[in-house]
Protein backbone atom coordinates (compact mmCIF):
# COMPACT_ATOMS: atom_id res chain seq x y z
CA UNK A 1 0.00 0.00 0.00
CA UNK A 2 2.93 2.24 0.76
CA UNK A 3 4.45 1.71 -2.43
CA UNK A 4 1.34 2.63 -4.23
CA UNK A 5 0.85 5.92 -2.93
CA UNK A 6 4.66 6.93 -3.22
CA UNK A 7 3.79 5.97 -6.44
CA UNK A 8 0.54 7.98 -7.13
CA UNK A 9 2.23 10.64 -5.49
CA UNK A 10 5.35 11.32 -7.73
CA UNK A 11 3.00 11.04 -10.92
CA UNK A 12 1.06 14.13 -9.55
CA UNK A 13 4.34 16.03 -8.68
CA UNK A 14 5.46 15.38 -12.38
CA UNK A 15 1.84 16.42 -13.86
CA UNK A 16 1.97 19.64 -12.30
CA UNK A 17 5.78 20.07 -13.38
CA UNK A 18 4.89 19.11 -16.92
CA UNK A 19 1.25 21.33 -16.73
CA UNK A 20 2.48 24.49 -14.22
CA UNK A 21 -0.33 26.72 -13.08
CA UNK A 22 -0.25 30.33 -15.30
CA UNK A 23 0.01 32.90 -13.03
CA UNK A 24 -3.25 35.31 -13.18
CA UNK A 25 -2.85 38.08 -15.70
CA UNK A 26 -3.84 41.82 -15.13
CA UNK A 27 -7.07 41.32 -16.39
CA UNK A 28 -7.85 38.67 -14.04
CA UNK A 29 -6.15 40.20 -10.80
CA UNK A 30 -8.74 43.24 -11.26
CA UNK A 31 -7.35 45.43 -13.88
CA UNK A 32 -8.25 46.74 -17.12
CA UNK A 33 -5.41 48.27 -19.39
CA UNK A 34 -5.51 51.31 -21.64
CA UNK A 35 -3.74 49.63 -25.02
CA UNK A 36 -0.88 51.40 -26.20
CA UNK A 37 -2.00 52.73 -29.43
CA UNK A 38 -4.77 54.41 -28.00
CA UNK A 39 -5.76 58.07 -29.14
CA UNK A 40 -7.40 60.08 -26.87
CA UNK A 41 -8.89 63.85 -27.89
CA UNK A 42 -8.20 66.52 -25.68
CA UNK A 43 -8.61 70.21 -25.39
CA UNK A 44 -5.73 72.77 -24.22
CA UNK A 45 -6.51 74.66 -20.85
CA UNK A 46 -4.36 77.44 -21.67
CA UNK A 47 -2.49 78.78 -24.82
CA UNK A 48 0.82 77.92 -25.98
CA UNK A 49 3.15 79.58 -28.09
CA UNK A 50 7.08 79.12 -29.39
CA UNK A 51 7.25 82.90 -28.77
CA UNK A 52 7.04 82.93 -24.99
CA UNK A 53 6.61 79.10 -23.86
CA UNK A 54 10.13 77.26 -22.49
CA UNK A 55 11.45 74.12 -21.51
CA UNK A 56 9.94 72.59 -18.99
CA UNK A 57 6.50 74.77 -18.64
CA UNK A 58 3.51 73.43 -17.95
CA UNK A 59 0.80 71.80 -19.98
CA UNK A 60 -2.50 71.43 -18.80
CA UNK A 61 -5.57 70.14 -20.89
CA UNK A 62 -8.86 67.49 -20.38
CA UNK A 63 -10.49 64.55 -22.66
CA UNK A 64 -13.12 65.79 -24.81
CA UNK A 65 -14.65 62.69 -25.00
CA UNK A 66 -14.73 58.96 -23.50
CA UNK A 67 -12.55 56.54 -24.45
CA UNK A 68 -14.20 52.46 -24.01
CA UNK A 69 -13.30 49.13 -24.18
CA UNK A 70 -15.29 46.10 -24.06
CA UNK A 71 -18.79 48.71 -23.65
CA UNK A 72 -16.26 49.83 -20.23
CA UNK A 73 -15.50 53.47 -19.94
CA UNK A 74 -11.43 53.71 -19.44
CA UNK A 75 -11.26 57.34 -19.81
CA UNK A 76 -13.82 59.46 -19.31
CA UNK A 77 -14.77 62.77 -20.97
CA UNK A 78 -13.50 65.57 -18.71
CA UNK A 79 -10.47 63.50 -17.45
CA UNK A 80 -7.59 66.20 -16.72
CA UNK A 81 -4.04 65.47 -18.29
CA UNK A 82 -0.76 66.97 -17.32
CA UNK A 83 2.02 66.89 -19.25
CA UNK A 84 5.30 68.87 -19.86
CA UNK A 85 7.06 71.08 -23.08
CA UNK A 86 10.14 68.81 -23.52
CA UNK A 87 11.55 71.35 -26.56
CA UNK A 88 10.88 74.92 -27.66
CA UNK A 89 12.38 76.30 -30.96
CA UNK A 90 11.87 79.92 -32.60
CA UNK A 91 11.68 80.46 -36.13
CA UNK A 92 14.88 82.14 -37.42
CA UNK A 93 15.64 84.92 -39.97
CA UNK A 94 16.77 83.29 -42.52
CA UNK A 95 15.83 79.51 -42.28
CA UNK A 96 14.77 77.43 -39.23
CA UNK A 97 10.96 76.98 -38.55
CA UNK A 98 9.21 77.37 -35.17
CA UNK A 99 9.29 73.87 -33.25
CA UNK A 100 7.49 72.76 -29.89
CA UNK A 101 7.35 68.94 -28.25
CA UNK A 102 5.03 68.53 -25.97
CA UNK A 103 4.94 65.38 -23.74
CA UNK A 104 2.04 64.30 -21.42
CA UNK A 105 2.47 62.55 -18.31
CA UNK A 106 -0.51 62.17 -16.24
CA UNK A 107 -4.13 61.27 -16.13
CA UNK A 108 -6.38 62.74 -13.23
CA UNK A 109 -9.41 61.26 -13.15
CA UNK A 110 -12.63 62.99 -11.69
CA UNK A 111 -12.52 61.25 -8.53
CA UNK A 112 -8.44 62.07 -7.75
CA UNK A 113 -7.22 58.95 -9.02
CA UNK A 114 -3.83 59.57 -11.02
CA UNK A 115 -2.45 57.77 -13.54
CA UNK A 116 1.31 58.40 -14.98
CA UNK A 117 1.29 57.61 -18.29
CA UNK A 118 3.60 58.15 -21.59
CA UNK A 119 1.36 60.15 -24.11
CA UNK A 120 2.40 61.87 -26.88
CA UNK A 121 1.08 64.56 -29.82
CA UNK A 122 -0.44 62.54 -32.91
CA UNK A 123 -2.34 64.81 -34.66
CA UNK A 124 -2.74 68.63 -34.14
CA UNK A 125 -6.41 69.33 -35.64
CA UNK A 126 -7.09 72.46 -34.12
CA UNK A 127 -4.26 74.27 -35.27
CA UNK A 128 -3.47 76.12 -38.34
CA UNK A 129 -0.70 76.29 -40.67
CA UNK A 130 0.92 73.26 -38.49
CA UNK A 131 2.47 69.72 -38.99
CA UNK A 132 3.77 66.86 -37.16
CA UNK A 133 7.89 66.56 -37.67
CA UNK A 134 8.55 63.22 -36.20
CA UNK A 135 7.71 60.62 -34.50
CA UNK A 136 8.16 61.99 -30.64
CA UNK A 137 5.01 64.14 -31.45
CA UNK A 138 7.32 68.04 -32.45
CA UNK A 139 4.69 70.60 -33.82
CA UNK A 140 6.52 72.36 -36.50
CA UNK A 141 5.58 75.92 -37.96
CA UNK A 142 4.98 75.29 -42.05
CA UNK A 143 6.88 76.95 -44.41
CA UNK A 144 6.52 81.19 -45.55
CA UNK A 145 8.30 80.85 -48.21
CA UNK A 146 5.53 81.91 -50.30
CA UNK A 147 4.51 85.03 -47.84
CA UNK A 148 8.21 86.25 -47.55
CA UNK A 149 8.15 86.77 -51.72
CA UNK A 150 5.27 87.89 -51.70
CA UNK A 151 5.68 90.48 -49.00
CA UNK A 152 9.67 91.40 -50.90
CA UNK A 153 7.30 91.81 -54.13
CA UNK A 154 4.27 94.12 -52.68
CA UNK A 155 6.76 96.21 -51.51
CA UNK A 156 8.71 96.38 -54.94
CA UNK A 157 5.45 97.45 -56.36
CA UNK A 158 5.00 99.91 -54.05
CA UNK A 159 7.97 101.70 -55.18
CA UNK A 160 7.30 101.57 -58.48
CA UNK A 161 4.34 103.25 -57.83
CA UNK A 162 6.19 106.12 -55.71
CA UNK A 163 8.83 106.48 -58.41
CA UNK A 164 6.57 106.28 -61.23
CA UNK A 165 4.64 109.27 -60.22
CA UNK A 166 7.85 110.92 -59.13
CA UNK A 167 9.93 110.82 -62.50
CA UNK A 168 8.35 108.90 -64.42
CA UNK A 169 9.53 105.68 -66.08
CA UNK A 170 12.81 105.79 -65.30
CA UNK A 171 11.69 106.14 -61.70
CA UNK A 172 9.41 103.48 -61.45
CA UNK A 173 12.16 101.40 -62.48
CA UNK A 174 14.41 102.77 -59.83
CA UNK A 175 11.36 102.73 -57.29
CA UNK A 176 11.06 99.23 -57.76
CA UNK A 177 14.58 98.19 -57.49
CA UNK A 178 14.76 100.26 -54.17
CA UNK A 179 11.35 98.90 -53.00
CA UNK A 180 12.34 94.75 -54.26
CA UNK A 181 15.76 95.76 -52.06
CA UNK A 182 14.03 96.79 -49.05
CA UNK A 183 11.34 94.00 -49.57
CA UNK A 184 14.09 91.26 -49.37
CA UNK A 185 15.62 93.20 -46.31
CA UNK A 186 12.58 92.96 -44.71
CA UNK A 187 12.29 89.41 -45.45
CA UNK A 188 15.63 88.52 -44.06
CA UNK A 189 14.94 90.58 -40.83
CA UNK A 190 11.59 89.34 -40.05
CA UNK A 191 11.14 86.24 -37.94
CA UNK A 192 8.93 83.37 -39.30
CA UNK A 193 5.55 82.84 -37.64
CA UNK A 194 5.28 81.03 -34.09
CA UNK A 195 3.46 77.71 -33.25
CA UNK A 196 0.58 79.35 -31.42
CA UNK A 197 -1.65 76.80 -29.69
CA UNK A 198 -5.01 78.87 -28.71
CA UNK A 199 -6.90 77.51 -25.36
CA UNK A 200 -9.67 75.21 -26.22
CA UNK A 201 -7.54 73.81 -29.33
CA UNK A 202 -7.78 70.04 -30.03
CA UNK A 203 -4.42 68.01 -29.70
CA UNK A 204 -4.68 64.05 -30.42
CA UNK A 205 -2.99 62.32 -27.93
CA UNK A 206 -1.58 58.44 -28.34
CA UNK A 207 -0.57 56.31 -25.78
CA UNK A 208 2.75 55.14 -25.46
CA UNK A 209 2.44 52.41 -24.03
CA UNK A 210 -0.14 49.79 -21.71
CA UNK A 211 -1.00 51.47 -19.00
CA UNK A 212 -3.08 49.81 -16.29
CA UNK A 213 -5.91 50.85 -14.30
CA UNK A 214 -7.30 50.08 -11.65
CA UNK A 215 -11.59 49.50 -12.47
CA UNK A 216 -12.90 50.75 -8.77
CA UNK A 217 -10.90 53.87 -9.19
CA UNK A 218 -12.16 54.86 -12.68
CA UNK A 219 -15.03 57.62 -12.15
């Protein structure tokens, strides 16, 4: 009888080494998980702008709308987020376009409970004249290429009009070279246009990576 049950019990201690039990996931310990991937719409609380913003400021904004899983809110709709400006670039003179990054860091939920997450800028929707540079999320000024020339040549028209009723042809052709000279000048001197973020402007946010929640907290 001994014999059997040594027996019997050394083929259950090599089932379970051949079968081990899975340790529960976060799902099943309680948690839910915001995917990375996700996108998540919020509005800025305050304006932001390459002209006066620097490294390190602030950034303060809420959801705009709910973001679910499985018919379970994760995020709701008036969820604060905190985050930081990581990078701040003016526009030059002659080349160099306005530049801000912008990282987010934490969630605040309604009820106090704060998340630290990784978020980043995806999509800028509710700014003008703006693009995405890379892939950390940097708002870059467009090009003024076009408005520089165009300012350099409304000017050389302007002194062809001055010289042209001054002296004639001959003048217009001097006011023109004089006004196309100070045009470029101007061009050079000026400073390209700022990243301006207005308050209430819509940034697309994406999630860096999982981050975990805990469901009882998430109200």
């Amino acid at each position: 009888m001994r014999t059997l049950l040594c027996f019997l019990l050394f083929s259950v201690l090599a089932v379970a080494q051949d079968h081990p039990v899975e340790a529960p996931s976060a799902s099943a310990a309680g948690q839910v998980v915001i995917p990375a991937g996700t996108q998540v719409p919020v509005a800025l609380k305050h304006a932001i702008s390459t002209k006066s913003a620097r490294e390190g400021d602030p950034v303060y904004a809420a959801t705009t709308f709910p973001i679910v899983q499985h018919d379970h809110i994760l995020v709701p709709a008036g969820t604060y987020v905190q985050g930081r400006i990581s990078r701040v670039e003016r526009a030059g003179r002659v080349k160099g376009r306005a530049e801000v990054l912008i990282h987010f860091t934490t969630l605040i939920y309604p009820s106090g409970y704060t998340v630290l997450l990784p978020g980043a800028v995806e999509n800028v929707p509710g700014a003008e004249k703006t693009s995405i540079k890379d892939a950390e999320g940097t708002i870059r000024q467009d090009r003024q290429t076009g408005e520089k020339v165009e300012k350099a040549a409304g000017t050389a028209a302007t002194g062809a009009v001055i010289g042209g009723l001054s002296n004639g042809l001959k003048g217009a052709g001097i006011g023109a070279g004089v006004g196309g000279a100070v045009g470029a000048a101007i061009a050079l001197l000026t400073r390209g246009s700022d990243v301006r973020l207005e308050a209430g402007a819509t940034v697309q946010m994406v999630i860096q990576r999982d981050v975990p929640l805990d469901p009882a907290r998430i109200k």
